[in-house]
Protein backbone atom coordinates (compact mmCIF):
# COMPACT_ATOMS: atom_id res chain seq x y z
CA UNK A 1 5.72 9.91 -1.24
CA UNK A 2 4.25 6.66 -1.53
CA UNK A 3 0.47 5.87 -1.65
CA UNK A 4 -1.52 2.87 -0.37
CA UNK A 5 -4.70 1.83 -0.63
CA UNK A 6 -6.26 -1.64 1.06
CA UNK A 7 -9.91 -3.13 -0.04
CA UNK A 8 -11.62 -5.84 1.42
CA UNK A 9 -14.80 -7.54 2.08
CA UNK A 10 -17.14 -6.43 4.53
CA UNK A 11 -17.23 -10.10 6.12
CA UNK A 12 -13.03 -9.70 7.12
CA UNK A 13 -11.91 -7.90 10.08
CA UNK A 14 -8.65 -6.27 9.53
CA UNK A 15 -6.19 -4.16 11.60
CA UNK A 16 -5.63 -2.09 8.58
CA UNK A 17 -3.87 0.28 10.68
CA UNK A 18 -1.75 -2.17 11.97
CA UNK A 19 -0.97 -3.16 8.13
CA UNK A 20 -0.71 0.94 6.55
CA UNK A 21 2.34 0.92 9.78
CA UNK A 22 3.90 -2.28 8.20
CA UNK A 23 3.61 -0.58 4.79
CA UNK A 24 5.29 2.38 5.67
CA UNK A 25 8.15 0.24 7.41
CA UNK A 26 8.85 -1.86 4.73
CA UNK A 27 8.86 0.27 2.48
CA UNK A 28 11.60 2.96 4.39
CA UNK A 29 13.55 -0.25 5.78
CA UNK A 30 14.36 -0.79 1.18
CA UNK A 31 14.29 3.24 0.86
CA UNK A 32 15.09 5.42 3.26
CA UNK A 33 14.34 8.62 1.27
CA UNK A 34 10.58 7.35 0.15
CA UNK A 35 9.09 9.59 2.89
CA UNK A 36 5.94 8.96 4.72
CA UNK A 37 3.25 7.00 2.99
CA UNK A 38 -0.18 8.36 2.48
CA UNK A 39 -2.49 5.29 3.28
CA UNK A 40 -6.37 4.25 3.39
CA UNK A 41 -8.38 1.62 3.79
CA UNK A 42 -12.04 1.06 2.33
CA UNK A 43 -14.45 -2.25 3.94
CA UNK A 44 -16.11 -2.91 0.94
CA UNK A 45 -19.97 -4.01 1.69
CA UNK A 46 -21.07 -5.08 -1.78
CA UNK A 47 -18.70 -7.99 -2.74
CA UNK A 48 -18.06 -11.30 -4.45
CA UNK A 49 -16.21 -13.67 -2.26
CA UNK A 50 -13.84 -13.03 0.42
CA UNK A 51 -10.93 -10.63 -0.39
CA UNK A 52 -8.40 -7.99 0.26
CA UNK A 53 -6.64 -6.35 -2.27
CA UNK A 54 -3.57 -4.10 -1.45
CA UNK A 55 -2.48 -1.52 -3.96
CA UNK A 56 0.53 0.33 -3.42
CA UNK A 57 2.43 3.42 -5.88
CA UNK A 58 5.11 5.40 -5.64
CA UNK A 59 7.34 7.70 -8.16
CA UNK A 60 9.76 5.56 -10.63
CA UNK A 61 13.04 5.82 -9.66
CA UNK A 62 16.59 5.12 -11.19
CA UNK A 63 17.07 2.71 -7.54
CA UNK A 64 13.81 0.85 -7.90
CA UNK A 65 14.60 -1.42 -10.73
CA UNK A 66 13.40 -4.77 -10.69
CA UNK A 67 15.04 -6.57 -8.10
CA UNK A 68 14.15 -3.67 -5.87
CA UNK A 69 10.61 -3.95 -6.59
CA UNK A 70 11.02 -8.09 -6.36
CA UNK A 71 12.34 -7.47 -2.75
CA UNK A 72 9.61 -5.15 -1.90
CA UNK A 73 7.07 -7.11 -2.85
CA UNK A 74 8.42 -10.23 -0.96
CA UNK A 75 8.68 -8.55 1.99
CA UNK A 76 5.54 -6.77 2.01
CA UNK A 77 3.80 -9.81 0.94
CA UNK A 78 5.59 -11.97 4.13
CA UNK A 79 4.61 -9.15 6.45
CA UNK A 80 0.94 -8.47 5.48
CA UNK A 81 0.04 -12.08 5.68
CA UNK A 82 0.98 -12.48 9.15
CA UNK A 83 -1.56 -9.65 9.95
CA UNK A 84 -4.20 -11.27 7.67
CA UNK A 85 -5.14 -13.47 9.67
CA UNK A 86 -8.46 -15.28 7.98
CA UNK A 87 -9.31 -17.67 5.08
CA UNK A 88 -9.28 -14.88 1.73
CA UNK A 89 -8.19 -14.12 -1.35
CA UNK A 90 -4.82 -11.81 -1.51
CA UNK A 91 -3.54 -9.78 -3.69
CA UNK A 92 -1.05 -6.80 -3.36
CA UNK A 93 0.73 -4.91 -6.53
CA UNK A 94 3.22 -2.30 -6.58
CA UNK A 95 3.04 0.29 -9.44
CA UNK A 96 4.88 3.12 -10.48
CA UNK A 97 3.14 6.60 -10.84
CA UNK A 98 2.50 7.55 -14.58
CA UNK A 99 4.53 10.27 -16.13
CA UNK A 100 1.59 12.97 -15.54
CA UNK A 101 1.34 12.35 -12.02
CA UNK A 102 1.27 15.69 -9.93
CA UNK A 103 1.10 16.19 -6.19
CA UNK A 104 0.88 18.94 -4.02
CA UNK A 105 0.52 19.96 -0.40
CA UNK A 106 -2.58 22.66 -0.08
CA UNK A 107 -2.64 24.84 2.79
CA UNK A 108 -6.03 26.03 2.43
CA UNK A 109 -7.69 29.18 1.73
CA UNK A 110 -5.95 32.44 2.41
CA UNK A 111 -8.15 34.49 4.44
């Protein structure tokens, strides 16, 4: 299951939910097995110059080699852009999860 997480300056106005849907889109549309992706978003109030910064991880994979991840990137690039839609610096990266990554769903206390 993927994970996304989008920063950016408190000055920007954003449909970040609009852009954690094109995420999760793109990134089933190149892997159909990647599963829902567990996104947030964070305005950022203390800042240096105008910004959004996208970071996106998911588990390696024998399918996501490089020109996988090269197609990925282009397209989530292309479609997050359109929905940015004032002057700012961008960045997005996609990373792999490190080998001691763990995750888990918790149900909760048992009563």
């Amino acid at each position: 299951m993927p994970h996304a997480e989008i920063k950016y300056s408190a000055d920007m106005t954003l449909d970040t939910q609009a852009m954690m849907a094109l995420i999760e889109a793109t990134i089933a549309n190149h892997d159909s097995g990647a599963g829902a992706v567990k996104s947030r978003a964070f305005q950022i109030s203390d800042f240096l110059h105008t910004h959004v910064i996208i970071n996106i991880t998911m588990l390696p994979k024998a399918h996501r080699d490089a020109d996988f991840m090269t197609a990925l990137l282009g397209d989530l690039s292309a479609g997050l852009k359109a929905i940015v839609d004032q002057p700012c610096a961008f960045s997005l990266e996609l990373d792999f999860n490190g080998p001691y990554y763990h995750t888990d769903n918790l149900q909760g206390a048992a009563a």
